[in-house]
Protein backbone atom coordinates (compact mmCIF):
# COMPACT_ATOMS: atom_id res chain seq x y z
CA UNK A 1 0.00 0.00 0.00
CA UNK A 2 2.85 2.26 0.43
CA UNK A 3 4.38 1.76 -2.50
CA UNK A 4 1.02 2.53 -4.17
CA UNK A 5 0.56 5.76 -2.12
CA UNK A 6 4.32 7.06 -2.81
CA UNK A 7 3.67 5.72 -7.09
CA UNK A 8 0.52 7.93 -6.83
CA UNK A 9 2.46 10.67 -5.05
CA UNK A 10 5.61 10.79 -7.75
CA UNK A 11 2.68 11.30 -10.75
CA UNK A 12 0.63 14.07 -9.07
CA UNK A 13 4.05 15.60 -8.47
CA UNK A 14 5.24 15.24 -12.14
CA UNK A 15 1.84 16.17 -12.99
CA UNK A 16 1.51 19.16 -11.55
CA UNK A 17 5.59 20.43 -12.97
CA UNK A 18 4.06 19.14 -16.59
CA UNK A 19 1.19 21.55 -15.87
CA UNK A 20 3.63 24.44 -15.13
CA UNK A 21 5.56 24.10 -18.23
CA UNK A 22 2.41 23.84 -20.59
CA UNK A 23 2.32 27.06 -22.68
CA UNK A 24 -1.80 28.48 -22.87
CA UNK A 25 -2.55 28.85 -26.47
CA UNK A 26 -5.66 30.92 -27.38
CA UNK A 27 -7.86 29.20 -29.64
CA UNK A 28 -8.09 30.74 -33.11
CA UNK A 29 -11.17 32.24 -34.14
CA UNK A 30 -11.06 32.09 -38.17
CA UNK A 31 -14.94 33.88 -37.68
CA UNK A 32 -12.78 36.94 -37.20
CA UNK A 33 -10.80 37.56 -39.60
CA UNK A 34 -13.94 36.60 -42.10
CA UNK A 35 -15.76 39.67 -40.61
CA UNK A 36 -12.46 41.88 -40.36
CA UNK A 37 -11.87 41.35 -44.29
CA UNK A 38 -14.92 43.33 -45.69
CA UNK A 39 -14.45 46.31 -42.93
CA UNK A 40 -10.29 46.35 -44.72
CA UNK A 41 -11.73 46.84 -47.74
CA UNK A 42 -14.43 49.56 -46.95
CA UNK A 43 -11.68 51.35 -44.92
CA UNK A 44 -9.13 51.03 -48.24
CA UNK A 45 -12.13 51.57 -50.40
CA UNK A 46 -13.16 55.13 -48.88
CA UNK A 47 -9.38 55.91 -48.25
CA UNK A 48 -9.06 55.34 -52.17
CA UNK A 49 -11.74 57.12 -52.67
CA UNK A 50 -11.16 60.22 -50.81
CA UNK A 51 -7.38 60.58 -52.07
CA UNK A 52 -8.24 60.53 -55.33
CA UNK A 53 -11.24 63.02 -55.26
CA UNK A 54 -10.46 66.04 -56.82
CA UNK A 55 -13.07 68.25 -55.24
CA UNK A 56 -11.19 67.58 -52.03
CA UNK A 57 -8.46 69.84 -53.01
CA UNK A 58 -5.53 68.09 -51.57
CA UNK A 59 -3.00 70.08 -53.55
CA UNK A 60 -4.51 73.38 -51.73
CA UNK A 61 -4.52 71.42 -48.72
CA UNK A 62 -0.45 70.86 -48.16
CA UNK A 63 -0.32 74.84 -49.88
CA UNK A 64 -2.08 76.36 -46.80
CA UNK A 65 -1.39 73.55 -43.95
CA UNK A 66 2.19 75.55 -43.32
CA UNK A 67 0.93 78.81 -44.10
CA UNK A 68 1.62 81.57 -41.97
CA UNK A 69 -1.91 82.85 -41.08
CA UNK A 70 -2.97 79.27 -40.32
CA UNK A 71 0.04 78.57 -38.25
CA UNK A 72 -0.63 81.71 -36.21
CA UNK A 73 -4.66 80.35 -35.54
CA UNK A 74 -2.45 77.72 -34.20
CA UNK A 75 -0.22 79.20 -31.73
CA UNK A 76 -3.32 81.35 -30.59
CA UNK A 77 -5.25 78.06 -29.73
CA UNK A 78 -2.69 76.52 -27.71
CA UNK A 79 -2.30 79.59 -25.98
CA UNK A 80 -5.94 79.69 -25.25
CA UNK A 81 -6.18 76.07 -24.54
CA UNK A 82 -2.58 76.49 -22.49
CA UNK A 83 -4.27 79.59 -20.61
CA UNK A 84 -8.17 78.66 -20.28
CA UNK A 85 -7.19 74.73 -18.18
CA UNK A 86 -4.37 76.48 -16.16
CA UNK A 87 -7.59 78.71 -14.93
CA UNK A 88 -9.82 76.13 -14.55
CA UNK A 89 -7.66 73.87 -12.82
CA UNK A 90 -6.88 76.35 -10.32
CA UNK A 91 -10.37 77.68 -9.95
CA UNK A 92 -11.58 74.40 -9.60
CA UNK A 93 -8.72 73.13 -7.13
CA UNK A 94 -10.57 75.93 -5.09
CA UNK A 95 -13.84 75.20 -5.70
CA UNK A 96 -13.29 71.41 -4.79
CA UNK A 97 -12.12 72.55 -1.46
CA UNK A 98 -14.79 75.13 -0.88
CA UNK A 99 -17.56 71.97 -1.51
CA UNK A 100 -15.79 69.73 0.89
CA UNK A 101 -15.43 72.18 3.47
CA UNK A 102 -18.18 71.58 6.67
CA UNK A 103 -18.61 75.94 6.19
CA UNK A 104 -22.15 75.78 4.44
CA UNK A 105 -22.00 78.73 3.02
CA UNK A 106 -18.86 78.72 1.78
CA UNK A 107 -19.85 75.30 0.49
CA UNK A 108 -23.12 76.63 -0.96
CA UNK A 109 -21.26 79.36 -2.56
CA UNK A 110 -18.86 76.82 -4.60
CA UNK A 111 -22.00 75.01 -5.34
CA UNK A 112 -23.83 77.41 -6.95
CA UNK A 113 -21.41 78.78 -8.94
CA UNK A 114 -20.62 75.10 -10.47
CA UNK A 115 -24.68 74.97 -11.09
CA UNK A 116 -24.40 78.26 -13.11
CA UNK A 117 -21.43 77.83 -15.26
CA UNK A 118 -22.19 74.19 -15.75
CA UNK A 119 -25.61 74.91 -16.89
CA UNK A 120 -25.36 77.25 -19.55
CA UNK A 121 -23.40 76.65 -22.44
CA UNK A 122 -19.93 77.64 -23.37
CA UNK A 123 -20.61 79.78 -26.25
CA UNK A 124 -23.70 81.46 -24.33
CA UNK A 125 -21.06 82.66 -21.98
CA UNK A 126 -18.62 83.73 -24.15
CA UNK A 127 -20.79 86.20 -26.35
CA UNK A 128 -21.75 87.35 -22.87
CA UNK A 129 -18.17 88.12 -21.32
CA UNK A 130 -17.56 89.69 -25.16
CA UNK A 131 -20.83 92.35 -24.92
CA UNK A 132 -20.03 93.11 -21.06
CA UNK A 133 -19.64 96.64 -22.05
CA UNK A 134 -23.61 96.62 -23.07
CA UNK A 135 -24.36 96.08 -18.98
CA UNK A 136 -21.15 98.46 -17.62
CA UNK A 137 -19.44 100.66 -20.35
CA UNK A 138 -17.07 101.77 -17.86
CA UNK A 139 -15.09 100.31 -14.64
CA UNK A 140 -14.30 102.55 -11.39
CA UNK A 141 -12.15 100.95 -8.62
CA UNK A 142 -11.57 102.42 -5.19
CA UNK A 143 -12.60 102.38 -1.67
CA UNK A 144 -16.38 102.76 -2.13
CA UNK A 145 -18.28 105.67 -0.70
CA UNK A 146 -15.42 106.64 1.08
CA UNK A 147 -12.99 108.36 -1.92
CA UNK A 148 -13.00 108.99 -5.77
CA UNK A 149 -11.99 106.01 -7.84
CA UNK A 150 -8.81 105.19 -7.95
CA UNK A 151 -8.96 103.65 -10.97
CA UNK A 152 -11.49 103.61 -14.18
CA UNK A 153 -11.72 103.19 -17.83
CA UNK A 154 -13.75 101.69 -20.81
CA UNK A 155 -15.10 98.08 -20.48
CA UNK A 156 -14.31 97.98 -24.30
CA UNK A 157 -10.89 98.84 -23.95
CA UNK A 158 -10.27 95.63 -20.69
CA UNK A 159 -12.48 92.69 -22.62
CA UNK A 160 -10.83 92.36 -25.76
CA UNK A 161 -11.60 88.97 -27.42
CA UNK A 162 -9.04 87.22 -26.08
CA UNK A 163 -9.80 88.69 -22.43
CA UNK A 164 -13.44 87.45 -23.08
CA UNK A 165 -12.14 83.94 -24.58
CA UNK A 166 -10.14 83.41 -21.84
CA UNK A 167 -12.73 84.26 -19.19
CA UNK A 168 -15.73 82.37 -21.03
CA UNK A 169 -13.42 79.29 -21.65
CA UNK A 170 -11.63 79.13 -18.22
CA UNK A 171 -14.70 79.94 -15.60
CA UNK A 172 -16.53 77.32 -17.87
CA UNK A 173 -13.69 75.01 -17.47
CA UNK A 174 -13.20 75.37 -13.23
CA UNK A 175 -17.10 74.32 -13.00
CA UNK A 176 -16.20 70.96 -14.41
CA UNK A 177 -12.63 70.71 -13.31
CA UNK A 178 -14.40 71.19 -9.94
CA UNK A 179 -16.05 68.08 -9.38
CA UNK A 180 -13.07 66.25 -11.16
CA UNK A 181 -10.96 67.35 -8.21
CA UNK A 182 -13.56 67.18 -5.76
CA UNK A 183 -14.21 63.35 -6.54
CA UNK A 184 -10.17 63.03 -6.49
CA UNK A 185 -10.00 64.64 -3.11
CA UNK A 186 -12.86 62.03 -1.76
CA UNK A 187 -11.37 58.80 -3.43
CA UNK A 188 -8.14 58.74 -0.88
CA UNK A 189 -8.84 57.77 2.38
CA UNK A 190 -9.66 59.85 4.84
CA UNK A 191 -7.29 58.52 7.35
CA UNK A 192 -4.64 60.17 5.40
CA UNK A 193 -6.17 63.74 6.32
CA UNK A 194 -6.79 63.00 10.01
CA UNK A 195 -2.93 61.37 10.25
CA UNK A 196 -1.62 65.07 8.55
CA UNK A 197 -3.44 66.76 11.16
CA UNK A 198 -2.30 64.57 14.04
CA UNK A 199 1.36 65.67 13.05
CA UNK A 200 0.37 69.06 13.11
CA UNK A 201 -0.04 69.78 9.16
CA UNK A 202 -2.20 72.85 8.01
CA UNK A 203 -4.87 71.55 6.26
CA UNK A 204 -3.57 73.63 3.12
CA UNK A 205 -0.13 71.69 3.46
CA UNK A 206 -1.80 68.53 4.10
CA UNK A 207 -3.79 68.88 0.56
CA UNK A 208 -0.17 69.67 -1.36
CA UNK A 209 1.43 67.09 0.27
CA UNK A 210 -0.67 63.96 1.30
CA UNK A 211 -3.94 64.21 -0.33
CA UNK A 212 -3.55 65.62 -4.17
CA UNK A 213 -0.16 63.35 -4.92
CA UNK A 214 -2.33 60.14 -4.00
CA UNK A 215 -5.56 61.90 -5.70
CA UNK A 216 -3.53 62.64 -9.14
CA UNK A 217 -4.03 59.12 -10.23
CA UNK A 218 -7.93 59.85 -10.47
CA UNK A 219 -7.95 63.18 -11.57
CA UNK A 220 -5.15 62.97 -14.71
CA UNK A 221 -7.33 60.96 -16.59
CA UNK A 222 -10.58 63.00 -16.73
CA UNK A 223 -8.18 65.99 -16.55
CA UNK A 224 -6.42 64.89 -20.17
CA UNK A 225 -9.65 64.00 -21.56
CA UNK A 226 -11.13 68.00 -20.81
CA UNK A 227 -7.80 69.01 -21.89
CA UNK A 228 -8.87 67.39 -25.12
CA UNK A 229 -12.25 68.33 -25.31
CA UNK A 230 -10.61 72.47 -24.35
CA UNK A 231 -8.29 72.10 -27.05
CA UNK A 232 -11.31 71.76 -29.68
CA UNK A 233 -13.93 73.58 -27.66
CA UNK A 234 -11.35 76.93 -28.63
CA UNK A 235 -13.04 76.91 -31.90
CA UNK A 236 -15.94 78.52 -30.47
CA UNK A 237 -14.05 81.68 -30.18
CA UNK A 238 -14.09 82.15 -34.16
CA UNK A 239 -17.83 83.55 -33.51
CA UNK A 240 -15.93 86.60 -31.18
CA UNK A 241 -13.57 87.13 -33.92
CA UNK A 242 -10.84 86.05 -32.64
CA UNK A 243 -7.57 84.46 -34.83
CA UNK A 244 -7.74 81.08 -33.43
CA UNK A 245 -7.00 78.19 -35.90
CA UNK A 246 -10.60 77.55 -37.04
CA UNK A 247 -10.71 81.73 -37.50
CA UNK A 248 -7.77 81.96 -39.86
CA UNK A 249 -9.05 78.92 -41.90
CA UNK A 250 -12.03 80.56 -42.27
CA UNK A 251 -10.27 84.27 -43.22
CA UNK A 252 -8.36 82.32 -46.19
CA UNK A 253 -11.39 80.53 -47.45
CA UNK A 254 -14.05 83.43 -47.43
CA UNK A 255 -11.47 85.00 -49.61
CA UNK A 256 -10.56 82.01 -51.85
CA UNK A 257 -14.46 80.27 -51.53
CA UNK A 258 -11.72 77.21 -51.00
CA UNK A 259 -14.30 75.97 -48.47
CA UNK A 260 -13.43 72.28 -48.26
CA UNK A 261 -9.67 72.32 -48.52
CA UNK A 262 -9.54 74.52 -45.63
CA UNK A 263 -11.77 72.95 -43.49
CA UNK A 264 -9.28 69.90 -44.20
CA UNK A 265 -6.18 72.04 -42.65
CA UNK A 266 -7.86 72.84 -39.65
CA UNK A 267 -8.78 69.29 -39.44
CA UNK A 268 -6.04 67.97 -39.95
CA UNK A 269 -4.00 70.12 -37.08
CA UNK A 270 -6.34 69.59 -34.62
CA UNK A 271 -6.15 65.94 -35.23
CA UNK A 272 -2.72 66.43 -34.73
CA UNK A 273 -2.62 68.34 -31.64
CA UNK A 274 -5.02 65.48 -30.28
CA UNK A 275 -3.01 62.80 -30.77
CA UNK A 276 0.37 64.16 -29.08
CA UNK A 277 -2.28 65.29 -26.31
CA UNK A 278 -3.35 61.72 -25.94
CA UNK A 279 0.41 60.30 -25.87
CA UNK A 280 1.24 62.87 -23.59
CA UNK A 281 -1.49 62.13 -21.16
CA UNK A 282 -0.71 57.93 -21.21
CA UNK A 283 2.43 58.74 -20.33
CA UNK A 284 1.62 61.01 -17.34
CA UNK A 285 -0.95 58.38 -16.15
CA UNK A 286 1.37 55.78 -16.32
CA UNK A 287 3.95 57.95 -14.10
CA UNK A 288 1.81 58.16 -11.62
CA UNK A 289 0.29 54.26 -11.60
CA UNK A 290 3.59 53.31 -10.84
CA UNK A 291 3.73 53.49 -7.53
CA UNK A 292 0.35 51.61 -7.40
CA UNK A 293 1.45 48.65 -9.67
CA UNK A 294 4.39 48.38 -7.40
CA UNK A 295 2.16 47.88 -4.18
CA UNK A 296 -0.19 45.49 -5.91
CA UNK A 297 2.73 43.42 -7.66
């Protein structure tokens, strides 16, 4: 019988070391590649189709994608986009805090003003900061009833287009960026808050140093993606006049009636812009899952 039980023991053992050198193979699916052949050949067929169209205008197309005016639209548009999420990630750092905060009225006051911007649309509140000067035509600032003002001038003359671009893209912008860092804020645990205080942390030092490095791993993502979405929300600003890079497409083609080939430049830049925004924001998300792979690995 022992014989028998140490036989039976040897197998399962060499069983089990056969098992760990057995290489998984996924089983092919030929149904695949029988539905992935006709979508190939739509996707060569309309690529065929659209190169070789003339009415697309391709030579015009590589004439004005490096042209000067559209280049400057360009520059103008990061700026804006560069500009507009530094504000609203600030301004919505702030509000986050403000909502969290066990002050109701300070809380109430963050609230509403994410329930106003959020609720009316970006281009209703840009063609409002741009016409300001129809509600106040001029600015005084001093020490009320108390002296003359100190300083005043013409509304006109302080929201220019890019004054009112920035202000309707970037107080937009905090509203959302708001609950993006508010839900950050709330995913890490709040242990980590109550051990800052207990070693005498501020509560402003406490959020730079404990809470928003372990947050950033929830808020990057959503963070790239409205960075994204910012970059091609800018082209709402061609309806203020300003020389963004939909604006200077347009400039070239009401001149030219070019329609189509221009449209294509602009497309083809943002499109561009996009895609290094999306490789630039894997990267950043995979700096800062590092430190979590290592503590689940």
């Amino acid at each position: 019988m022992s014989k028998w039980r140490h036989a039976m023991s040897d197998h399962i053992t060499h069983t089990w070391q056969d098992d760990e050198q057995l290489v998984v193979v996924p089983a092919r699916h030929h149904a695949h590649v029988i539905l992935l052949a006709p979508l190939v050949l739509a996707a060569l067929g309309v690529l065929y189709s659209v190169a070789t169209n003339p009415r697309f205008g391709w030579p015009v197309v590589w004439h004005y994608l490096f042209s000067p005016i559209i280049l400057g639209g360009l520059l103008n548009t990061l700026w804006l986009t560069l500009i507009a999420m530094s504000l609203g990630a600030t301004l919505g750092i702030v509000l986050a805090v403000m909502c969290i905060s066990r002050n109701p009225a300070t809380a109430g006051a963050a609230r509403l003003f994410i329930w106003f911007f959020r609720g009316t649309p970006a281009l209703v509140q840009l063609i409002f900061w741009y016409n300001l000067a129809a509600l106040y035509p001029s600015y005084h600032l001093g020490i009320p009833f108390l002296a003359p003002s100190l300083i005043s001038g013409s509304v006109n003359d302080l929201i220019t287009p890019f004054t009112a671009a920035i202000l309707g893209l970037g107080l937009n912008e905090g509203a959302y960026m708001a609950e993006i860092m508010r839900a950050g804020i709330l995913s890490v645990d709040r242990g980590q808050a109550d051990a800052a205080r207990a070693l005498g942390m501020t509560q402003l030092i406490a959020l730079r140093r404990i809470i928003l490095p372990q947050a950033m791993r929830f808020i990057i993502p959503p963070t790239g993606n409205e960075t994204i979405g910012m970059l091609k929300t800018t082209s709402i600003v061609s309806v203020i006049a300003l020389s963004d890079l939909l604006y200077s497409a347009q400039s070239i083609y009401s001149r030219t009636f070019q329609t189509i080939p221009l449209l294509l430049v602009a497309s083809l830049w943002y499109l561009a812009l996009t895609s290094l925004f999306s490789l630039a924001q894997s990267r950043i998300e995979r700096r800062f899952n590092r430190g979590q792979a290592g503590a689940r690995g």
